[in-house]
Protein backbone atom coordinates (compact mmCIF):
# COMPACT_ATOMS: atom_id res chain seq x y z
CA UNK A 1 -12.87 -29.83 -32.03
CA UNK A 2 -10.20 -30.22 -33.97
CA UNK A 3 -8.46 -33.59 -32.31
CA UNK A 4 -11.54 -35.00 -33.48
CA UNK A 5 -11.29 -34.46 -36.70
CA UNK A 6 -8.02 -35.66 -36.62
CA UNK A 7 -9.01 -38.81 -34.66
CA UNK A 8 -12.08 -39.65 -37.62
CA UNK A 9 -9.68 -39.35 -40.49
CA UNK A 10 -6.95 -41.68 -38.77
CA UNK A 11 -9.44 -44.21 -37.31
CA UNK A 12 -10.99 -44.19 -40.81
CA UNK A 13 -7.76 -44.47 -42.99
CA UNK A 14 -7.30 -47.52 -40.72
CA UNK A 15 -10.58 -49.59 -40.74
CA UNK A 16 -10.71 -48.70 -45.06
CA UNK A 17 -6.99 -50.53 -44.83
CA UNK A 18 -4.91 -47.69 -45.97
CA UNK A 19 -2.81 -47.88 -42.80
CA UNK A 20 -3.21 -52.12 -42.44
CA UNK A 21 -2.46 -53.53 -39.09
CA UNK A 22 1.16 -53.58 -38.48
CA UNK A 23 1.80 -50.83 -40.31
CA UNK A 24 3.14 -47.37 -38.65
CA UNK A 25 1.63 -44.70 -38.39
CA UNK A 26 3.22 -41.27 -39.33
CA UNK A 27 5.76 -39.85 -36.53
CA UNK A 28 3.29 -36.94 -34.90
CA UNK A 29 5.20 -33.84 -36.23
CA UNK A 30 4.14 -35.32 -39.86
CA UNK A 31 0.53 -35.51 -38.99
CA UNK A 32 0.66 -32.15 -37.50
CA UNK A 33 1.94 -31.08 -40.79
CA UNK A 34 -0.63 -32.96 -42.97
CA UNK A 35 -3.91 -31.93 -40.83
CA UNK A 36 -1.87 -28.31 -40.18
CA UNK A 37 -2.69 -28.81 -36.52
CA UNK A 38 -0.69 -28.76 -33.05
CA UNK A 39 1.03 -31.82 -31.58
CA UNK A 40 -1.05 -31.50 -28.81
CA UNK A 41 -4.15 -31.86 -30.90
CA UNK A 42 -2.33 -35.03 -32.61
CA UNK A 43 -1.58 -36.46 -29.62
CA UNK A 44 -4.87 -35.62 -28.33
CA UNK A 45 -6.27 -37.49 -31.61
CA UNK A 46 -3.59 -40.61 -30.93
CA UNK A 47 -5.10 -41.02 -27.55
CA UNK A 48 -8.11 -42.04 -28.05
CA UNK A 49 -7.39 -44.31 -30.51
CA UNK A 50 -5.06 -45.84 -28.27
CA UNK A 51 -8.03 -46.19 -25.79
CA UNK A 52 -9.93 -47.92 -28.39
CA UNK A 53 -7.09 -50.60 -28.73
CA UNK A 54 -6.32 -49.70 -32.44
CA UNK A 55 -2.45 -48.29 -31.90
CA UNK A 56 0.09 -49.00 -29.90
CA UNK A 57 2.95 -46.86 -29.23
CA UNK A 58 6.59 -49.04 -29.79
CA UNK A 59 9.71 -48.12 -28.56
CA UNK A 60 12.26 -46.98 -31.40
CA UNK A 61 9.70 -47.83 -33.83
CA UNK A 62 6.68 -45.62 -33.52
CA UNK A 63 2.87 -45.80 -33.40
CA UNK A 64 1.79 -48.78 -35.16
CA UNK A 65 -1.85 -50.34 -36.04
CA UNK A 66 -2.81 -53.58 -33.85
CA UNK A 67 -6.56 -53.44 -35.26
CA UNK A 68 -8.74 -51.94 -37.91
CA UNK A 69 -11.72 -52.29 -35.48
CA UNK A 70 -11.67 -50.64 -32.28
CA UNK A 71 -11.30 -53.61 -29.45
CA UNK A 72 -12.27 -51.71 -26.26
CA UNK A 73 -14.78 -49.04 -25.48
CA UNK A 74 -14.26 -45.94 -23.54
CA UNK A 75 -16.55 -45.11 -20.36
CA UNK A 76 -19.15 -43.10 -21.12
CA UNK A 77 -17.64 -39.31 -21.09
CA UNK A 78 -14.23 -40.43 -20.74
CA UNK A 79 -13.09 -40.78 -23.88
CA UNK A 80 -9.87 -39.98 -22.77
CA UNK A 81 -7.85 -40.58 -19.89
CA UNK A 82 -6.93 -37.30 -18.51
CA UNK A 83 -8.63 -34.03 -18.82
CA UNK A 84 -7.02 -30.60 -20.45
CA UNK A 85 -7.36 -27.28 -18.92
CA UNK A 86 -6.05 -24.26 -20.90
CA UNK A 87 -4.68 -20.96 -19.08
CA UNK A 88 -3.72 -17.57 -20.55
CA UNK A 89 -1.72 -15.18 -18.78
CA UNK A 90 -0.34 -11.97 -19.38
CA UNK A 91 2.82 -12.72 -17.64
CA UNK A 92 3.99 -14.04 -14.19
CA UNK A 93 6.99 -13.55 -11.90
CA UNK A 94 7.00 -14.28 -8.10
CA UNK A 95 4.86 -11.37 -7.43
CA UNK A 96 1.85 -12.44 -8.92
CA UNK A 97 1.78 -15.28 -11.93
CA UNK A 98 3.83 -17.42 -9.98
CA UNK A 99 1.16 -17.65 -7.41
CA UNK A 100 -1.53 -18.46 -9.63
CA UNK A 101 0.17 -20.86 -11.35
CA UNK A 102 1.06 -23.10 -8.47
CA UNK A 103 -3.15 -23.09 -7.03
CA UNK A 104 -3.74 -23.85 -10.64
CA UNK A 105 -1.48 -27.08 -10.80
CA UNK A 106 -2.59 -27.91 -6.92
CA UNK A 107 -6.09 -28.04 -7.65
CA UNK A 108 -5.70 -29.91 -11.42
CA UNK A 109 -4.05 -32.86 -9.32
CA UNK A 110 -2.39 -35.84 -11.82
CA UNK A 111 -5.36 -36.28 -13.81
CA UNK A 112 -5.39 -33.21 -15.36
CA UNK A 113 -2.61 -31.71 -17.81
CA UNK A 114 -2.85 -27.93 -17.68
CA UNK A 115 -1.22 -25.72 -20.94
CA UNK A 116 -0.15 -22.22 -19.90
CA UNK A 117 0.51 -19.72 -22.03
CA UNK A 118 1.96 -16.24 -22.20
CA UNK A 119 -0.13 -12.87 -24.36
CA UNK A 120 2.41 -10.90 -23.23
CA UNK A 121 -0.24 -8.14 -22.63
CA UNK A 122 -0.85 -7.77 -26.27
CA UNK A 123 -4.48 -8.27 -27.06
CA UNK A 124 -3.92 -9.90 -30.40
CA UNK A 125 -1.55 -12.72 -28.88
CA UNK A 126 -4.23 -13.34 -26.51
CA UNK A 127 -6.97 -13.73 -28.70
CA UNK A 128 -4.79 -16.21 -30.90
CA UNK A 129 -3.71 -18.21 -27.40
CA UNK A 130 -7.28 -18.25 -26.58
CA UNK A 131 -7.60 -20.17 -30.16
CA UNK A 132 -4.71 -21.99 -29.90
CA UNK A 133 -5.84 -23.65 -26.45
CA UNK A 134 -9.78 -24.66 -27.81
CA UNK A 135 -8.11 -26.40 -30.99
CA UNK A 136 -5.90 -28.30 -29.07
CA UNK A 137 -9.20 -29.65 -27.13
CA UNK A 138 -8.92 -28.01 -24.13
CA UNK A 139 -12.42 -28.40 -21.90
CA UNK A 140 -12.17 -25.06 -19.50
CA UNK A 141 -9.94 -22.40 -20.01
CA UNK A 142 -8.69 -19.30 -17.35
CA UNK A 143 -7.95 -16.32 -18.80
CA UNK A 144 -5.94 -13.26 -16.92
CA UNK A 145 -7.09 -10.50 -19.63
CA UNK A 146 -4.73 -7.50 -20.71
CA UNK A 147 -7.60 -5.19 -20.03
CA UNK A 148 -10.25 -4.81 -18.05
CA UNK A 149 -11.95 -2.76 -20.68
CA UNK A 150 -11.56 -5.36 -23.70
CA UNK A 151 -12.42 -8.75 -23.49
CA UNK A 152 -11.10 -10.81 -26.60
CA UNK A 153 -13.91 -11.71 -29.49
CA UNK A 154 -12.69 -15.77 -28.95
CA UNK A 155 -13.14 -14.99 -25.17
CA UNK A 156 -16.83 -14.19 -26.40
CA UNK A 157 -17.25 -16.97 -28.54
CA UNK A 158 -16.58 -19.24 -25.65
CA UNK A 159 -19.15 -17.88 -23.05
CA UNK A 160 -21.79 -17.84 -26.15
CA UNK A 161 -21.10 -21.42 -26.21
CA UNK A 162 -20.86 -21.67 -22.39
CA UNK A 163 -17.65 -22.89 -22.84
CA UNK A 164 -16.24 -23.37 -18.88
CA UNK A 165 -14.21 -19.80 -18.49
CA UNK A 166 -13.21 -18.09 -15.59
CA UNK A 167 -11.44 -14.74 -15.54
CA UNK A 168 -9.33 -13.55 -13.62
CA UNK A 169 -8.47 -10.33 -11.55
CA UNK A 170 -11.14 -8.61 -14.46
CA UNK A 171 -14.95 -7.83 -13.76
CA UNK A 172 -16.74 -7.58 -17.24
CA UNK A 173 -19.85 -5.60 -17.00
CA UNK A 174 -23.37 -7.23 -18.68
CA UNK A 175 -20.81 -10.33 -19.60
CA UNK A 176 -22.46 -13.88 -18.34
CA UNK A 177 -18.86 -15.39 -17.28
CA UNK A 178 -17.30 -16.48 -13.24
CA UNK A 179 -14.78 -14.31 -12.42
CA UNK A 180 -11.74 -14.44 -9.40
CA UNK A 181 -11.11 -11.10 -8.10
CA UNK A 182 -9.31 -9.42 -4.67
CA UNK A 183 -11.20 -6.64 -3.08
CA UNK A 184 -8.13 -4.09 -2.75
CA UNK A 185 -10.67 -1.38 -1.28
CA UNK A 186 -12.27 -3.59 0.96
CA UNK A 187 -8.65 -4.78 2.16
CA UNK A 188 -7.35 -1.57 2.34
CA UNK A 189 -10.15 -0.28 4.48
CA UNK A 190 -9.61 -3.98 7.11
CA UNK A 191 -6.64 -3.35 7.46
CA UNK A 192 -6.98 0.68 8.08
CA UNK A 193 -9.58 -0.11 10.77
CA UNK A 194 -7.40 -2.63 12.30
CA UNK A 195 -4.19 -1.30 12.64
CA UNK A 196 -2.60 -0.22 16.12
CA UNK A 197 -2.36 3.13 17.07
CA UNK A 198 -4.52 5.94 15.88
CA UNK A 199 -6.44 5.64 12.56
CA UNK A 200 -4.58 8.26 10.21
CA UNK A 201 -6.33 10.99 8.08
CA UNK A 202 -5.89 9.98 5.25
CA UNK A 203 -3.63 6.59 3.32
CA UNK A 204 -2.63 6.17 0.04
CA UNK A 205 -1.89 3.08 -1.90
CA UNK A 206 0.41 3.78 -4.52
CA UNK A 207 -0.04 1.95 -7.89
CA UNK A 208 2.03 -1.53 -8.41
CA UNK A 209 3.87 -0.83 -12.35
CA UNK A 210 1.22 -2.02 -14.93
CA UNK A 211 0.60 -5.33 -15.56
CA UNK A 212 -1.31 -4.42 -18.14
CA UNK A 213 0.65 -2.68 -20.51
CA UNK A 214 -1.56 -2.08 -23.52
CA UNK A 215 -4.33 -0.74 -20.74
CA UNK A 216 -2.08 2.26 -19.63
CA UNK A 217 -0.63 2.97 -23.14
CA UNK A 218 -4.20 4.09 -24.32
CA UNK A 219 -5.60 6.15 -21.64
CA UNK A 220 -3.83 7.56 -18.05
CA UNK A 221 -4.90 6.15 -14.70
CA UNK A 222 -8.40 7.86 -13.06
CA UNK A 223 -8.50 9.98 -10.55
CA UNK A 224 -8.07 8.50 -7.14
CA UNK A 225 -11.36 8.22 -5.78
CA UNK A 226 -12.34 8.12 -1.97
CA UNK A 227 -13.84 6.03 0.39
CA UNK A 228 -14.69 5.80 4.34
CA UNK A 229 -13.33 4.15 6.86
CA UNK A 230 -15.37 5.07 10.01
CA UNK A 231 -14.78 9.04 10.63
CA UNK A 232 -11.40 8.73 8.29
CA UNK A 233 -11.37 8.69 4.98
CA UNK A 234 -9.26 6.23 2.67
CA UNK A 235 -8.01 7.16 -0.50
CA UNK A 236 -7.52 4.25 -3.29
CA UNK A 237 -6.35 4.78 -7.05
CA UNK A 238 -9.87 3.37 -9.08
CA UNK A 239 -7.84 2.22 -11.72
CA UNK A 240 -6.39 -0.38 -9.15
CA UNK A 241 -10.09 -1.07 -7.55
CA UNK A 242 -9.97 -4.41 -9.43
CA UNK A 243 -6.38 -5.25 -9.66
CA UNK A 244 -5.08 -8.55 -7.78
């Protein structure tokens, strides 16, 4: 990863004395520019060598060196003290991002800093937030894909390395990875069968407007496609089958 690499160089530039105890480090938008990496990754990087006892971060001075060896050891797979979970979506209001967003931060709880960011529904943009969030040293990542037809080559990287992924509100055919996903059909038909009143003919569910833009540019929805509901008959859009 690439904090790491950051974290080697610095914790070797100190112990071979070219940054000598007492002296300060560079600020952390200098050493994202020399290693051409995030600030998260650099503070990532700073962190653990912070754990080890060689920095210490000053107020109105900086990070300086307080040892060229490292003075205390990290637990075993710990080697920082909070966790970092990555999260792509293509958007969110208070109709549906929103939503996910808040379980997301419930369930992280304080130990866990979580990094959202937006593709927009543009499938390059995700592939280079999908980037972005493994070189900053994120360990999981949830991704709400712009298609369900497409899934991003880094998105494939990470389940060839069994990187932790979860997708969202997308089923992937023949593609190893946990997925979240509502059952629109199924809920449609519960709550057909348990209305009040007589069980109509036949009820529609008009499409939501895309949420996935770049989806619906290339191809029109399918044909609405139909399924029972006791001796009625419900009708569903399929292109919606798998939507949340």
């Amino acid at each position: 990863m690439l904090y790491k690499r950051v974290y080697e160089s610095l914790r070797l530039a100190i112990t071979n004395g070219t940054y000598p105890v007492g002296e300060r480090l560079p600020s952390e938008a200098e050493l994202s520019k020399q290693f051409d990496v995030s600030a998260i990754t650099v503070k990532r990087a700073l962190e653990l060598l912070r754990s080890e006892g060689m920095i210490m971060r000053r107020p109105r001075i900086g990070t300086v060196v307080t040892s060229a060896t490292a003075t205390t050891v990290p637990a075993a797979g710990s080697e920082v003290s909070t966790r970092l979970l990555g999260c792509v979506l293509t958007s969110f209001d208070d109709t549906f991002g929103n939503k996910i967003i808040e379980g997301i931060l419930a369930a992280a709880g304080a130990d866990t800093h979580v990094i959202f960011k937006r593709s927009g529904g543009d499938l390059a943009e995700e592939d280079a937030c999908i980037r972005s969030l493994v070189d900053a040293g994120v360990e999981g990542l949830v991704l709400l894909p712009s298609s369900s037809e497409y899934i991003p080559p880094a998105a494939l990287e990470l389940v060839a390395r069994r990187f932790p992924l979860v997708i969202l509100d997308r089923l992937f055919d023949g593609i190893p990875v946990s997925a979240v996903c509502s059952d629109n059909l199924g809920g449609g038909r519960a709550h057909a069968v348990g209305r009040p009143g007589p069980l109509p003919r036949r009820m529609a569910f008009p499409p939501p407007g895309p949420l996935c833009r770049s989806q619906h540019r290339r191809r029109p929805p399918d044909p609405a496609t139909v399924a029972g509901v006791g001796d009625r008959r419900l009708a569903c859009p399929l292109a919606d089958r798998r939507r949340g």
